[in-house]
N, C-alpha and C. Protein backbone atom coordinates (compact mmCIF):
# COMPACT_ATOMS: atom_id res chain seq x y z
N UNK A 1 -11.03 27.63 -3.40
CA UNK A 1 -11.30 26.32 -4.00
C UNK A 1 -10.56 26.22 -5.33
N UNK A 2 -10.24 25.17 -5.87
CA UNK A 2 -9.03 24.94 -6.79
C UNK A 2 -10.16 23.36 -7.93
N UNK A 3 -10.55 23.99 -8.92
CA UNK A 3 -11.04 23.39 -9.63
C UNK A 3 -10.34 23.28 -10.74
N UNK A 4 -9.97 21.51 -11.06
CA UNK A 4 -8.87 21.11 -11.94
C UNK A 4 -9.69 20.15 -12.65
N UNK A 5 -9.73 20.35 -14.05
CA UNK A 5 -10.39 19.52 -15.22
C UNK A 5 -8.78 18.74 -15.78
N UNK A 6 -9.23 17.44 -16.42
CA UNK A 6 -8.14 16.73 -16.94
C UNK A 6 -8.31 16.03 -18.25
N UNK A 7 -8.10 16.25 -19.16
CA UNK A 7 -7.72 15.56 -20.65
C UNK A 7 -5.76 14.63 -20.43
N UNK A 8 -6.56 13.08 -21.35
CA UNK A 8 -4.92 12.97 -21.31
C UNK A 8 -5.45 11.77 -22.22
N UNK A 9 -4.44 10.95 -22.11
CA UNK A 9 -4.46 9.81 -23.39
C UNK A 9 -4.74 8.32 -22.60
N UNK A 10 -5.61 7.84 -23.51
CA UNK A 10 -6.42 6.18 -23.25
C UNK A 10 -5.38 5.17 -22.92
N UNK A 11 -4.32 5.49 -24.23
CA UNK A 11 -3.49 4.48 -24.08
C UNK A 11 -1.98 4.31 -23.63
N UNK A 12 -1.95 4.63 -22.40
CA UNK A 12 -0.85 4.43 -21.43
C UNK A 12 -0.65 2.75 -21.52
N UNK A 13 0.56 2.82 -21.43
CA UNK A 13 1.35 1.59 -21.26
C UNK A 13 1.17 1.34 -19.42
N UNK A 14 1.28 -0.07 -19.38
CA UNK A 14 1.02 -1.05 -17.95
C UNK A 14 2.14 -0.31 -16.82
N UNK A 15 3.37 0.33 -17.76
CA UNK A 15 4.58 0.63 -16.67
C UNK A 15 4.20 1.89 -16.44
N UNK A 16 3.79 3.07 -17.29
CA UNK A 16 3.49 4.06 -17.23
C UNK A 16 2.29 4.74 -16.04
N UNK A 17 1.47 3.81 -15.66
CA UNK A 17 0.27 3.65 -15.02
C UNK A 17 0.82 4.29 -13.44
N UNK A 18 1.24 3.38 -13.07
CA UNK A 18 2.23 3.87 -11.36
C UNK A 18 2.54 5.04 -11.88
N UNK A 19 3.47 5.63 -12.85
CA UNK A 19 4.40 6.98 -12.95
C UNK A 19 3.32 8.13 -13.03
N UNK A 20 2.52 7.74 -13.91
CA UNK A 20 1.33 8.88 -13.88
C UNK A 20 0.90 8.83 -12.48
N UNK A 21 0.53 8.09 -11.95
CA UNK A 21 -0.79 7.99 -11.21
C UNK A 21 0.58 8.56 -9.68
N UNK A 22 1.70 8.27 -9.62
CA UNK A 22 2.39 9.54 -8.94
C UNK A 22 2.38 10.83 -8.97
N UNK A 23 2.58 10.87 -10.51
CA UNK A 23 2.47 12.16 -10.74
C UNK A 23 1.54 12.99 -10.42
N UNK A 24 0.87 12.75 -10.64
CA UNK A 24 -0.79 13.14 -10.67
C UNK A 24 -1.16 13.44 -8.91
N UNK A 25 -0.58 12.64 -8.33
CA UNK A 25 -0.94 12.45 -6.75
C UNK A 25 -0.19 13.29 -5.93
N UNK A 26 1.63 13.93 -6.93
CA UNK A 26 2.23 15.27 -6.30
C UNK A 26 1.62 16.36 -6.81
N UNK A 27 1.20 16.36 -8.04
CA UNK A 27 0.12 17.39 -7.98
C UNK A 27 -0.87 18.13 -7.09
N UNK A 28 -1.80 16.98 -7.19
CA UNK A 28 -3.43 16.99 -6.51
C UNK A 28 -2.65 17.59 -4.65
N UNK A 29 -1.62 16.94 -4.33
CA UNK A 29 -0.84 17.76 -3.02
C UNK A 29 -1.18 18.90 -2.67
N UNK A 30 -0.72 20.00 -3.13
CA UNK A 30 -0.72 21.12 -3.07
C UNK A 30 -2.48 21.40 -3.45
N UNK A 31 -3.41 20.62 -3.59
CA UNK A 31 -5.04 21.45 -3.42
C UNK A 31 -5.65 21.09 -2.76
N UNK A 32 -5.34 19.87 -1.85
CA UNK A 32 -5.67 18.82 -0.76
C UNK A 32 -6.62 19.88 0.41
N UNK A 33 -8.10 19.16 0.52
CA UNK A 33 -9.00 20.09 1.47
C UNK A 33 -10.04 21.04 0.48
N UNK A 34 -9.40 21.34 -0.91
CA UNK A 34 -9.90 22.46 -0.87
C UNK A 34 -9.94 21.97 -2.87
N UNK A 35 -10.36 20.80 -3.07
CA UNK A 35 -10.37 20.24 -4.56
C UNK A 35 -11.94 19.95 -4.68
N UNK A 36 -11.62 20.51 -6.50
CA UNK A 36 -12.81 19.56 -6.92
C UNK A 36 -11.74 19.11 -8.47
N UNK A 37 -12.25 18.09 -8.91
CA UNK A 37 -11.90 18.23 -10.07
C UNK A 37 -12.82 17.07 -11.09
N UNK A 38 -12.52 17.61 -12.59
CA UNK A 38 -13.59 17.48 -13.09
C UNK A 38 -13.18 16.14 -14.43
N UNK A 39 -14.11 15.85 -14.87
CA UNK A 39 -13.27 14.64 -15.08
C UNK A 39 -13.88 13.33 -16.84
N UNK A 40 -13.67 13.25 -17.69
CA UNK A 40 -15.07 12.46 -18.09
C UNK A 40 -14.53 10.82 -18.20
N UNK A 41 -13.53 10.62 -17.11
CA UNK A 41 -13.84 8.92 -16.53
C UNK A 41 -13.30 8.21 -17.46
N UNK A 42 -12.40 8.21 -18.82
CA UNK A 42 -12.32 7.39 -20.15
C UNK A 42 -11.55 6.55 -19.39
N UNK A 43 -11.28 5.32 -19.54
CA UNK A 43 -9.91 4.75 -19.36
C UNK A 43 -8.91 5.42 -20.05
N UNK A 44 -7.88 5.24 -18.85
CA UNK A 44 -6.54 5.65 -18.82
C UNK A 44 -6.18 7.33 -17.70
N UNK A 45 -5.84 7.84 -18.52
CA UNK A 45 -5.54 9.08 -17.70
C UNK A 45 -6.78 9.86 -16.86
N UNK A 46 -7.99 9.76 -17.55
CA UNK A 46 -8.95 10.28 -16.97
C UNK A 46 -9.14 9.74 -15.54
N UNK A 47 -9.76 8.61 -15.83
CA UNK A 47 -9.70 7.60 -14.90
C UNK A 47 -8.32 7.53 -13.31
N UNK A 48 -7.25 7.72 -13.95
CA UNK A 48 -6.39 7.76 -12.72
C UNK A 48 -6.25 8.73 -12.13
N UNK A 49 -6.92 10.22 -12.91
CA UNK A 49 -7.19 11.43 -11.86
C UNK A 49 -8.41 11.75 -11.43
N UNK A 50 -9.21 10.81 -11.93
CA UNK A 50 -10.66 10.54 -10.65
C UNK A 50 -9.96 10.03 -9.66
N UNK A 51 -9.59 8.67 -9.98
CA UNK A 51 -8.93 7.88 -8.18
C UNK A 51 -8.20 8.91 -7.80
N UNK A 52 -7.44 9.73 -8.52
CA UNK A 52 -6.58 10.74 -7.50
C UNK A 52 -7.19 11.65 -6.82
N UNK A 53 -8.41 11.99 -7.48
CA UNK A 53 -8.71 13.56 -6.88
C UNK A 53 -9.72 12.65 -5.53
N UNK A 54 -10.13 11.56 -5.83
CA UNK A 54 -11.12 10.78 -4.54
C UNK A 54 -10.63 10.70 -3.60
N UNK A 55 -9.17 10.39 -4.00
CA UNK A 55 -8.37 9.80 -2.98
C UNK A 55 -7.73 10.72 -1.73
N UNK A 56 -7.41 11.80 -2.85
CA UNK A 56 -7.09 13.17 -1.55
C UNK A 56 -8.17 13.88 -1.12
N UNK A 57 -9.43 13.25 -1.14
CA UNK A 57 -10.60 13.55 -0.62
C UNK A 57 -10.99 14.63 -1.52
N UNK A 58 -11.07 14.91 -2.57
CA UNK A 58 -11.64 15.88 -2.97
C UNK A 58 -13.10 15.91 -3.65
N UNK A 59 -13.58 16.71 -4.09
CA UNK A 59 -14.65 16.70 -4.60
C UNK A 59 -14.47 15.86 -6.45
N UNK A 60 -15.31 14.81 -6.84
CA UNK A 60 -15.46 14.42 -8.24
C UNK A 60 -16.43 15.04 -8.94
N UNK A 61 -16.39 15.22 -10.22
CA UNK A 61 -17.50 15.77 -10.65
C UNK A 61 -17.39 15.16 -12.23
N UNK A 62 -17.99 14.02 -12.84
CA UNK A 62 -18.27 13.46 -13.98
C UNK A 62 -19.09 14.34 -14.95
N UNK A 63 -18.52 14.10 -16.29
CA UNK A 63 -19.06 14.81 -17.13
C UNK A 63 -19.05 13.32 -18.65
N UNK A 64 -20.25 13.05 -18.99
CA UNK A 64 -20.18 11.97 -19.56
C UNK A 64 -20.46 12.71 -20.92
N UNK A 65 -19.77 12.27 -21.77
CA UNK A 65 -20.21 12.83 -23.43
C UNK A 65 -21.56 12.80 -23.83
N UNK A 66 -22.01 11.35 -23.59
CA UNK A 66 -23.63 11.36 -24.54
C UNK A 66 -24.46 10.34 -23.97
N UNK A 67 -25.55 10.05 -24.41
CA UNK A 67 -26.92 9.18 -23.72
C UNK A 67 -26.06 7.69 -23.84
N UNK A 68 -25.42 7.44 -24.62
CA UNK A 68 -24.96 5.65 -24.97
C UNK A 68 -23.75 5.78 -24.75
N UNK A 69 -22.90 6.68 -23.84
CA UNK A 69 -21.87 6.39 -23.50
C UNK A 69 -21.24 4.89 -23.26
N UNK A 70 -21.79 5.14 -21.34
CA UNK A 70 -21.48 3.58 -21.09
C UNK A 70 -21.68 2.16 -21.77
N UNK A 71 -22.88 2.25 -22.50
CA UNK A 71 -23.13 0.84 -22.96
C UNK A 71 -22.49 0.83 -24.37
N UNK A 72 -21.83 1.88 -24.89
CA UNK A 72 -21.08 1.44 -26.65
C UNK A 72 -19.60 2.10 -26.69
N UNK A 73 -19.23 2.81 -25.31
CA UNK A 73 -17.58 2.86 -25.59
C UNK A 73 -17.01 2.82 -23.99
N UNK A 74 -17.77 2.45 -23.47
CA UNK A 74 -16.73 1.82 -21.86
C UNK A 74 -16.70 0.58 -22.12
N UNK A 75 -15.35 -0.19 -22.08
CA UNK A 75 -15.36 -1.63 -22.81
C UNK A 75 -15.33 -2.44 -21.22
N UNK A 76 -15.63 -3.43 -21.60
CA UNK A 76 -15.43 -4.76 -20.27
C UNK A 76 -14.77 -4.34 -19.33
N UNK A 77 -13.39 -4.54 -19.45
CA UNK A 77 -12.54 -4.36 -18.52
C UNK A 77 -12.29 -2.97 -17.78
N UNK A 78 -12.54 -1.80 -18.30
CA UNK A 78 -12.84 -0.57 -17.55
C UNK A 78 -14.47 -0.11 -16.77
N UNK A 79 -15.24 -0.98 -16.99
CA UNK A 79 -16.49 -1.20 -16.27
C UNK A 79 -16.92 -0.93 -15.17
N UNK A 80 -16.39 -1.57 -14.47
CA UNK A 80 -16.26 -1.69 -13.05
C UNK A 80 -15.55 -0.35 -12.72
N UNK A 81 -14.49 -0.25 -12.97
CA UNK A 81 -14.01 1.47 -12.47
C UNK A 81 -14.34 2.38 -13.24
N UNK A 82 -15.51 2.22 -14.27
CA UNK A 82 -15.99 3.54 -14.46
C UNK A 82 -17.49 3.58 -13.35
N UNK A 83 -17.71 2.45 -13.25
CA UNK A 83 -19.13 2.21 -12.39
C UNK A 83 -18.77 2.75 -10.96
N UNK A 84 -17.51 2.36 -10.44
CA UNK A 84 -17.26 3.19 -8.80
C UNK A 84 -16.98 4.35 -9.16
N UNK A 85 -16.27 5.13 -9.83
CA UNK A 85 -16.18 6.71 -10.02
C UNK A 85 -17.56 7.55 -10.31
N UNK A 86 -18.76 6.89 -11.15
CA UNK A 86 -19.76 7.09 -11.03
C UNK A 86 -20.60 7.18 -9.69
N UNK A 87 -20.61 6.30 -9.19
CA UNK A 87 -21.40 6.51 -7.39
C UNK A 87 -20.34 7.13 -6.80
N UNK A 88 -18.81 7.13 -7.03
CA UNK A 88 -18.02 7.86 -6.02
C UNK A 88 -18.29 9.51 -6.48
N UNK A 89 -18.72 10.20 -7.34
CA UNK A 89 -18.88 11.41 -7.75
C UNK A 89 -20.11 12.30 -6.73
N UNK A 90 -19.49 13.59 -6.92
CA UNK A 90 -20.81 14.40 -6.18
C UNK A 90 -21.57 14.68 -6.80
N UNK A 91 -21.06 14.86 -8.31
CA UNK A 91 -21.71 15.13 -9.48
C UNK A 91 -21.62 14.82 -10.93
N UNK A 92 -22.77 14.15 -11.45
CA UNK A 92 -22.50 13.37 -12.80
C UNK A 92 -23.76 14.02 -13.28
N UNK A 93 -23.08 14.67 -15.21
CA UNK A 93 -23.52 15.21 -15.58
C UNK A 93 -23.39 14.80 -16.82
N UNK A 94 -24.57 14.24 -17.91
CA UNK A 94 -24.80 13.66 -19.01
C UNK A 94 -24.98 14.59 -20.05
N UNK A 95 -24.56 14.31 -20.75
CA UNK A 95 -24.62 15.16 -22.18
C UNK A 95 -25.92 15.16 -22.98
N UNK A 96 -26.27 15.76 -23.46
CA UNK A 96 -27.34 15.33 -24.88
C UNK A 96 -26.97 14.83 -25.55
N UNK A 97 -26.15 14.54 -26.07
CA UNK A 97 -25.79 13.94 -27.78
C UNK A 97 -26.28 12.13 -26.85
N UNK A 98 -26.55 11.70 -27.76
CA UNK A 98 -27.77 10.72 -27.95
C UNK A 98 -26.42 9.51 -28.59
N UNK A 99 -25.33 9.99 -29.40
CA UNK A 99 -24.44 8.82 -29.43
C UNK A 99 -22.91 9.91 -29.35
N UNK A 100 -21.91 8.83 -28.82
CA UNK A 100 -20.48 9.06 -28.75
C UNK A 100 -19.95 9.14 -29.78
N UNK A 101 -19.83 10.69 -30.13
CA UNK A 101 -19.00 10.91 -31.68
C UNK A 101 -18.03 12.20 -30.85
N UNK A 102 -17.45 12.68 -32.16
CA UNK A 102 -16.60 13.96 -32.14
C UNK A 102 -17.03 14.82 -31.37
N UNK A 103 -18.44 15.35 -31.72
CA UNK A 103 -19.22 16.44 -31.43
C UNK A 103 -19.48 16.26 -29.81
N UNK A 104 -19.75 15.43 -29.63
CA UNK A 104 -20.12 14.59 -28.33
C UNK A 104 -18.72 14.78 -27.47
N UNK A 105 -17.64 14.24 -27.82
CA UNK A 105 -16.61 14.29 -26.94
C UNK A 105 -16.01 16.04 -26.82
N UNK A 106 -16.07 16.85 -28.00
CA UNK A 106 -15.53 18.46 -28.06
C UNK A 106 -16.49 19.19 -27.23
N UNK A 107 -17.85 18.61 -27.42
CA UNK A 107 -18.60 19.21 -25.82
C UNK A 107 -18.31 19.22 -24.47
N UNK A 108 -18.28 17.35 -24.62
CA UNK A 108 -17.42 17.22 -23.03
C UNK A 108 -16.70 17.88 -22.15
N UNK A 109 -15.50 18.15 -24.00
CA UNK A 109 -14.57 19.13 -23.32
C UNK A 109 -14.40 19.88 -23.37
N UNK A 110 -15.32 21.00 -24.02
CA UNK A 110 -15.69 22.32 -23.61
C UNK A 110 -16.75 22.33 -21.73
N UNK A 111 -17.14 21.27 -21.86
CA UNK A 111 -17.67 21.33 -20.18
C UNK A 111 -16.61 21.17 -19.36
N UNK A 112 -15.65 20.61 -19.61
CA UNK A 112 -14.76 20.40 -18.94
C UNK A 112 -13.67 21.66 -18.33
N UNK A 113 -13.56 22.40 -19.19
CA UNK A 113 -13.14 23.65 -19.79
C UNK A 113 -13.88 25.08 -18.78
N UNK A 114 -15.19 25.11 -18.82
CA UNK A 114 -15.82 26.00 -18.50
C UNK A 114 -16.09 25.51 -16.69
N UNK A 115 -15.81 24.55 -16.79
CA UNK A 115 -15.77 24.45 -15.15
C UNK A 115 -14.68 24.89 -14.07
N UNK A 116 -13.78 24.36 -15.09
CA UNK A 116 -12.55 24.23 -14.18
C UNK A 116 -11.48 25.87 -14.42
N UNK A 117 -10.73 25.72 -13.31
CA UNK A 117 -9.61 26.90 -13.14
C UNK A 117 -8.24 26.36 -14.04
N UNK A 118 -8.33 25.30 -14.26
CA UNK A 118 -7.04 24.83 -14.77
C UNK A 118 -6.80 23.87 -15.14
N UNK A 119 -6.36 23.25 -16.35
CA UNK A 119 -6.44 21.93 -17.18
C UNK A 119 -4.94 20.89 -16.69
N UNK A 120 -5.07 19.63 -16.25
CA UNK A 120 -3.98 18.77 -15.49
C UNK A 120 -4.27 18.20 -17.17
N UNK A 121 -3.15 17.75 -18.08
CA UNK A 121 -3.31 17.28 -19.47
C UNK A 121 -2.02 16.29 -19.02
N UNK A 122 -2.58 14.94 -19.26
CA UNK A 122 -1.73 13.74 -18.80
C UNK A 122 -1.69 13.29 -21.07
N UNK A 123 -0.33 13.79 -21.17
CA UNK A 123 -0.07 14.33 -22.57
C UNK A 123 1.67 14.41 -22.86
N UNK A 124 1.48 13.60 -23.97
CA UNK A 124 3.36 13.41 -24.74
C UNK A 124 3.60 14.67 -25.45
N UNK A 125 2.98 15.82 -25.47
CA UNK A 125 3.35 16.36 -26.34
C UNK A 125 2.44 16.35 -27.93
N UNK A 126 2.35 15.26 -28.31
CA UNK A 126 2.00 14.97 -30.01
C UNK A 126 1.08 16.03 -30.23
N UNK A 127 1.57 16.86 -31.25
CA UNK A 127 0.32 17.81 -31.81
C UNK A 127 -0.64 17.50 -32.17
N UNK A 128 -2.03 17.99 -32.54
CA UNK A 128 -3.52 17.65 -33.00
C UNK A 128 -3.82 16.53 -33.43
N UNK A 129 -4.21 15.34 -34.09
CA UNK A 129 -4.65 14.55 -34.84
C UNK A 129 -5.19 15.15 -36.22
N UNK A 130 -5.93 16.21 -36.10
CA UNK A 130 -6.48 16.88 -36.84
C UNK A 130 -8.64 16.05 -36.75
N UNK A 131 -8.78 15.20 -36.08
CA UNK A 131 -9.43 14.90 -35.89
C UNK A 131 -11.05 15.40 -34.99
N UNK A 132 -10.16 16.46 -33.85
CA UNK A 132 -10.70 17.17 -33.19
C UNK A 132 -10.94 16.39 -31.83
N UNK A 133 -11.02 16.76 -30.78
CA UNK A 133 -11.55 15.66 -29.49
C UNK A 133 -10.59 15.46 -28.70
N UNK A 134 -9.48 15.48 -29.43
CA UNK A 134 -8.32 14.75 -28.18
C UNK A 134 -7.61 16.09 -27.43
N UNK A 135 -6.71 15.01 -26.73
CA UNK A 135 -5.66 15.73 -26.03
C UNK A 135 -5.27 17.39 -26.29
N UNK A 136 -4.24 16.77 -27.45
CA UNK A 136 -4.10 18.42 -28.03
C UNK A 136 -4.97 19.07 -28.24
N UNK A 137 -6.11 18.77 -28.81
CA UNK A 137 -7.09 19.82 -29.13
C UNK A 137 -7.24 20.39 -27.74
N UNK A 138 -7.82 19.71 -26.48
CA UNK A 138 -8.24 20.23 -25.62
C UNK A 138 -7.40 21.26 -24.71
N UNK A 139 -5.46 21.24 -25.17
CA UNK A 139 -5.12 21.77 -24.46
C UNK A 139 -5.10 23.21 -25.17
N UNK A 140 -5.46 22.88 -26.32
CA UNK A 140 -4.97 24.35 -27.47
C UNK A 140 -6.35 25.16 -27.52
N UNK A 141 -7.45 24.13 -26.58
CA UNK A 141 -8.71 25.45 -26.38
C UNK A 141 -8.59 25.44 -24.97
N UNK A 142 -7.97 24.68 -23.83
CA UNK A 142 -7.49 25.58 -22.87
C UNK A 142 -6.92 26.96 -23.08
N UNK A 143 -5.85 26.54 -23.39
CA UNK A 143 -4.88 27.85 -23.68
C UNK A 143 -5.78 29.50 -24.25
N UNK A 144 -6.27 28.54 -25.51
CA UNK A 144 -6.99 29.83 -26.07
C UNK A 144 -7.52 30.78 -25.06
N UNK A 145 -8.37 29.71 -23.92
CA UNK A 145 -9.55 30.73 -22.84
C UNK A 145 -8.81 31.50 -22.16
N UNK A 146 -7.24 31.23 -22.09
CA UNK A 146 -6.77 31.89 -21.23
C UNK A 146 -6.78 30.41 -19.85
N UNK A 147 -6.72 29.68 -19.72
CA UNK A 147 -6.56 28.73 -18.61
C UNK A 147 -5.17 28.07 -18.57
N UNK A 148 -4.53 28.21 -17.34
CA UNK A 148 -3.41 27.50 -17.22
C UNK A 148 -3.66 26.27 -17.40
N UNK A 149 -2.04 25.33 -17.99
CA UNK A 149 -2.30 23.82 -18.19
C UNK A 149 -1.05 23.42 -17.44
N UNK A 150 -1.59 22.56 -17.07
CA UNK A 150 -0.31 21.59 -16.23
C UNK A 150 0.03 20.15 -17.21
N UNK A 151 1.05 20.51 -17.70
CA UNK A 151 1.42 18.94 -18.29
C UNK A 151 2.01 17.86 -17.68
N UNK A 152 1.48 17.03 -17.13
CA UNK A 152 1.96 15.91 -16.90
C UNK A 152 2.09 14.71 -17.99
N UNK A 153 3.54 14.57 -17.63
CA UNK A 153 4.15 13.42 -18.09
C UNK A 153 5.63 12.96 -18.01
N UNK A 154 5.62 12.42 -16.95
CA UNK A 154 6.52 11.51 -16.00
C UNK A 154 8.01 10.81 -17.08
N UNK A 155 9.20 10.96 -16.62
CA UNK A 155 9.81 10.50 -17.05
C UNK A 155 9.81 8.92 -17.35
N UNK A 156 9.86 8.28 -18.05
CA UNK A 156 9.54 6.94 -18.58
C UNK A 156 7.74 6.58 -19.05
N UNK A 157 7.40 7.83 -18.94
CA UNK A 157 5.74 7.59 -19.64
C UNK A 157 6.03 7.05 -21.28
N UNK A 158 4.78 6.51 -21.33
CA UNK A 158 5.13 6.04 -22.61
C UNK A 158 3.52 5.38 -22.97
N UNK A 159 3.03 5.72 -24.63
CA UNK A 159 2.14 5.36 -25.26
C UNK A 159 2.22 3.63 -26.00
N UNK A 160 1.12 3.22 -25.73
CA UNK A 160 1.08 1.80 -26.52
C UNK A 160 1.01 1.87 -27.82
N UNK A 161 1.30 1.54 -28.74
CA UNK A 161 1.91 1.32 -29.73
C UNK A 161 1.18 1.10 -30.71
């Protein structure tokens, strides 16, 4: 069994969307039958490797940051596809933290982390924020555990601005 957790960035550009969501889909190839992967649903990258990993039939498994997730940082328009990845999951798993902060999301992705065999990071490169939570962070405490990372990012990917 081939358990793949994914960190990547919110804000993909409209053209970028298809290139990832290829990418992502020659990936998930090679674990087809025999996937789970793990996921916490944000819009953008998260989100297009839930539909991916559903799509090659694999196992989903949601990991939501905190008690007020959905109702104070899933906005309108990602709603609805965070609401089908939710019933499409085998397993959705809520956090304690009581609101969506830092602490809340570096848990996530330490759950994210401790599940999986290997981190898919839909990621430009950009080092830390220094903020803690994102992308880089998550791939630089992959790494630390010792977990392989797969970087995806498609020629003509590109961040909104």
């Amino acid at each position: 069994m081939t358990t793949l957790a994914v960190t990547g960035h919110m804000d993909l550009t409209d053209e970028s969307v298809p290139l990832v969501r290829a990418a992502l889909r020659e990936l998930l190839e090679s674990c087809r039958g025999d996937l789970t992967g793990v996921s916490c649903i944000a819009a953008g990258a998260d989100s297009l490797f839930a539909e991916e990993v559903v799509a090659a039939g694999g196992r989903l498994m949601v990991v939501i940051p905190s008690q007020d997730y959905r109702a104070t940082k899933v906005k309108p328009e990602h709603a609805p596809l965070f609401d089908r990845l939710v019933e499409a999951a085998a397993e959705v798993m809520v956090l304690p933290h009581e609101t969506a902060d830092r602490a809340a999301y570096s848990a996530a992705n330490r759950q994210l982390l401790e599940r999986a065999d290997r981190l898919v990071a839909v990621w430009d490169g950009t080092p830390p924020s220094g903020k803690g939570g994102g992308t880089a962070d998550t791939v630089e405490e992959a790494q630390s555990m010792g977990r392989p990372v797969d970087v995806v990012w498609p020629p003509g990917a590109a961040r909104r601005s």
